[in-house]
Protein backbone atom coordinates (compact mmCIF):
# COMPACT_ATOMS: atom_id res chain seq x y z
CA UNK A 1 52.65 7.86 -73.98
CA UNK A 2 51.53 11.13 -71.92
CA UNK A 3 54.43 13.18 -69.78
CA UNK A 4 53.71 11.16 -66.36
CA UNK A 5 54.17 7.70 -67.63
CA UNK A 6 57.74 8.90 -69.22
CA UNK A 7 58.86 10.24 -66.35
CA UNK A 8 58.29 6.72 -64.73
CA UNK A 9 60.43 5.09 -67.24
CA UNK A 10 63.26 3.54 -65.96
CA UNK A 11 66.81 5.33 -67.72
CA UNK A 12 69.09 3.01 -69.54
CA UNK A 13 71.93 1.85 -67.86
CA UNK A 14 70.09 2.52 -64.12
CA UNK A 15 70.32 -1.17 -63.38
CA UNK A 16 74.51 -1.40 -63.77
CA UNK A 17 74.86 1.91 -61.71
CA UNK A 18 72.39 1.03 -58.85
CA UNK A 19 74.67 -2.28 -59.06
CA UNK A 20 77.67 -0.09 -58.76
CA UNK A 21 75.98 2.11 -55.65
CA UNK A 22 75.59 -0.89 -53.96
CA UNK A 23 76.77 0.38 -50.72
CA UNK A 24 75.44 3.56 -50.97
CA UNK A 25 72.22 5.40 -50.64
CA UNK A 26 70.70 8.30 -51.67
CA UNK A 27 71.40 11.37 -48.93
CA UNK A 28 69.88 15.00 -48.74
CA UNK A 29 71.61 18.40 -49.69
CA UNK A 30 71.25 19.18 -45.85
CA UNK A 31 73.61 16.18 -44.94
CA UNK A 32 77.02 17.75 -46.14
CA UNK A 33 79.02 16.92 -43.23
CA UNK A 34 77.66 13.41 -42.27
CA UNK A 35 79.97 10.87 -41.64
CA UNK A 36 80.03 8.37 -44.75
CA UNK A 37 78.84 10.58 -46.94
CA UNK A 38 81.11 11.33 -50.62
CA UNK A 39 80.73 13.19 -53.73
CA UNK A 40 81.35 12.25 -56.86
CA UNK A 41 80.85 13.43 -60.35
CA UNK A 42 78.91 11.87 -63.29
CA UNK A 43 82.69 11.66 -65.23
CA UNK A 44 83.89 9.45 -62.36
CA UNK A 45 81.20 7.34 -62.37
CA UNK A 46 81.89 6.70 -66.08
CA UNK A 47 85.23 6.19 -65.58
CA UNK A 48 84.65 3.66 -62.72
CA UNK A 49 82.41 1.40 -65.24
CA UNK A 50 84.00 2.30 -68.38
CA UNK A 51 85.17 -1.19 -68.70
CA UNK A 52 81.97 -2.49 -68.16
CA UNK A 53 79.84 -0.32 -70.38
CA UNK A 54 79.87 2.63 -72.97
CA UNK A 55 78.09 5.25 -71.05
CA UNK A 56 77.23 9.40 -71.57
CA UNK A 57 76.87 11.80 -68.54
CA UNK A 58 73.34 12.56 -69.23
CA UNK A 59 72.85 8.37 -68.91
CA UNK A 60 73.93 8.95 -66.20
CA UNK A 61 72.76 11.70 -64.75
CA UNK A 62 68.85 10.40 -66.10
CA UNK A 63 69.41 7.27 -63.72
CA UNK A 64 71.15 9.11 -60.35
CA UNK A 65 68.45 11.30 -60.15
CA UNK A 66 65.33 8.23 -60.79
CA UNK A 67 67.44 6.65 -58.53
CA UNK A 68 66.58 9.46 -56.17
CA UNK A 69 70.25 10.97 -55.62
CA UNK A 70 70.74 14.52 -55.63
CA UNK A 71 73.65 17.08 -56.98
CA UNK A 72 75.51 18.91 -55.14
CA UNK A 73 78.30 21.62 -55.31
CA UNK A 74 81.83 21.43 -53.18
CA UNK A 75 84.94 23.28 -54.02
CA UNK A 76 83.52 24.24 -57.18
CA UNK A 77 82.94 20.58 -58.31
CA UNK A 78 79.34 19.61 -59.34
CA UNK A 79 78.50 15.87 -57.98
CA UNK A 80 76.16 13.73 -57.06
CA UNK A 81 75.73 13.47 -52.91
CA UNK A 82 76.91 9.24 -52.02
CA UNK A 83 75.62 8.19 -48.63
CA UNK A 84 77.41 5.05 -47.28
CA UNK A 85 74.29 2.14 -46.74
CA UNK A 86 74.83 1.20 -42.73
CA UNK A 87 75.29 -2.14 -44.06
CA UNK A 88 78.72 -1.16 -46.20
CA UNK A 89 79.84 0.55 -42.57
């Protein structure tokens, strides 16, 4: 398997946390102050399905960013940049 065709690989785990975005979408660094739009870290994303499956941050982190979502920094706390879907509104 060359370089390109693992980076297409889908991460473990990315169908249960696209399951748990649901509502969500991915949003741009430049969209800090839309309405709708959270943060939230890799830990409480684990915490959130932690009773659904055994789950490390860089699981998690692999399938946010296929996923297409991207980090972010806010009062000093590294997270991943939620977008509510205009259908969860």
């Amino acid at each position: 398997m060359d370089e390109q065709e693992s980076l297409n690989l889908k991460p473990p785990y990315t169908d249960i946390i696209a399951g748990y975005l649901a509502g969500y979408r991915p949003m741009n660094r430049d969209n800090f102050n839309v309405k709708g739009m959270e943060v939230r870290t890799s830990q409480e994303i684990i915490l959130d399905l932690a009773d659904m499956v055994d789950i490390e941050l860089n699981e998690v982190a692999a399938a946010m960013s296929w996923l297409g979502y991207k980090t972010c920094v806010i009062d000093h706390k590294v997270g991943w940049l939620l977008g509510r879907s205009e259908a969860s509104e």
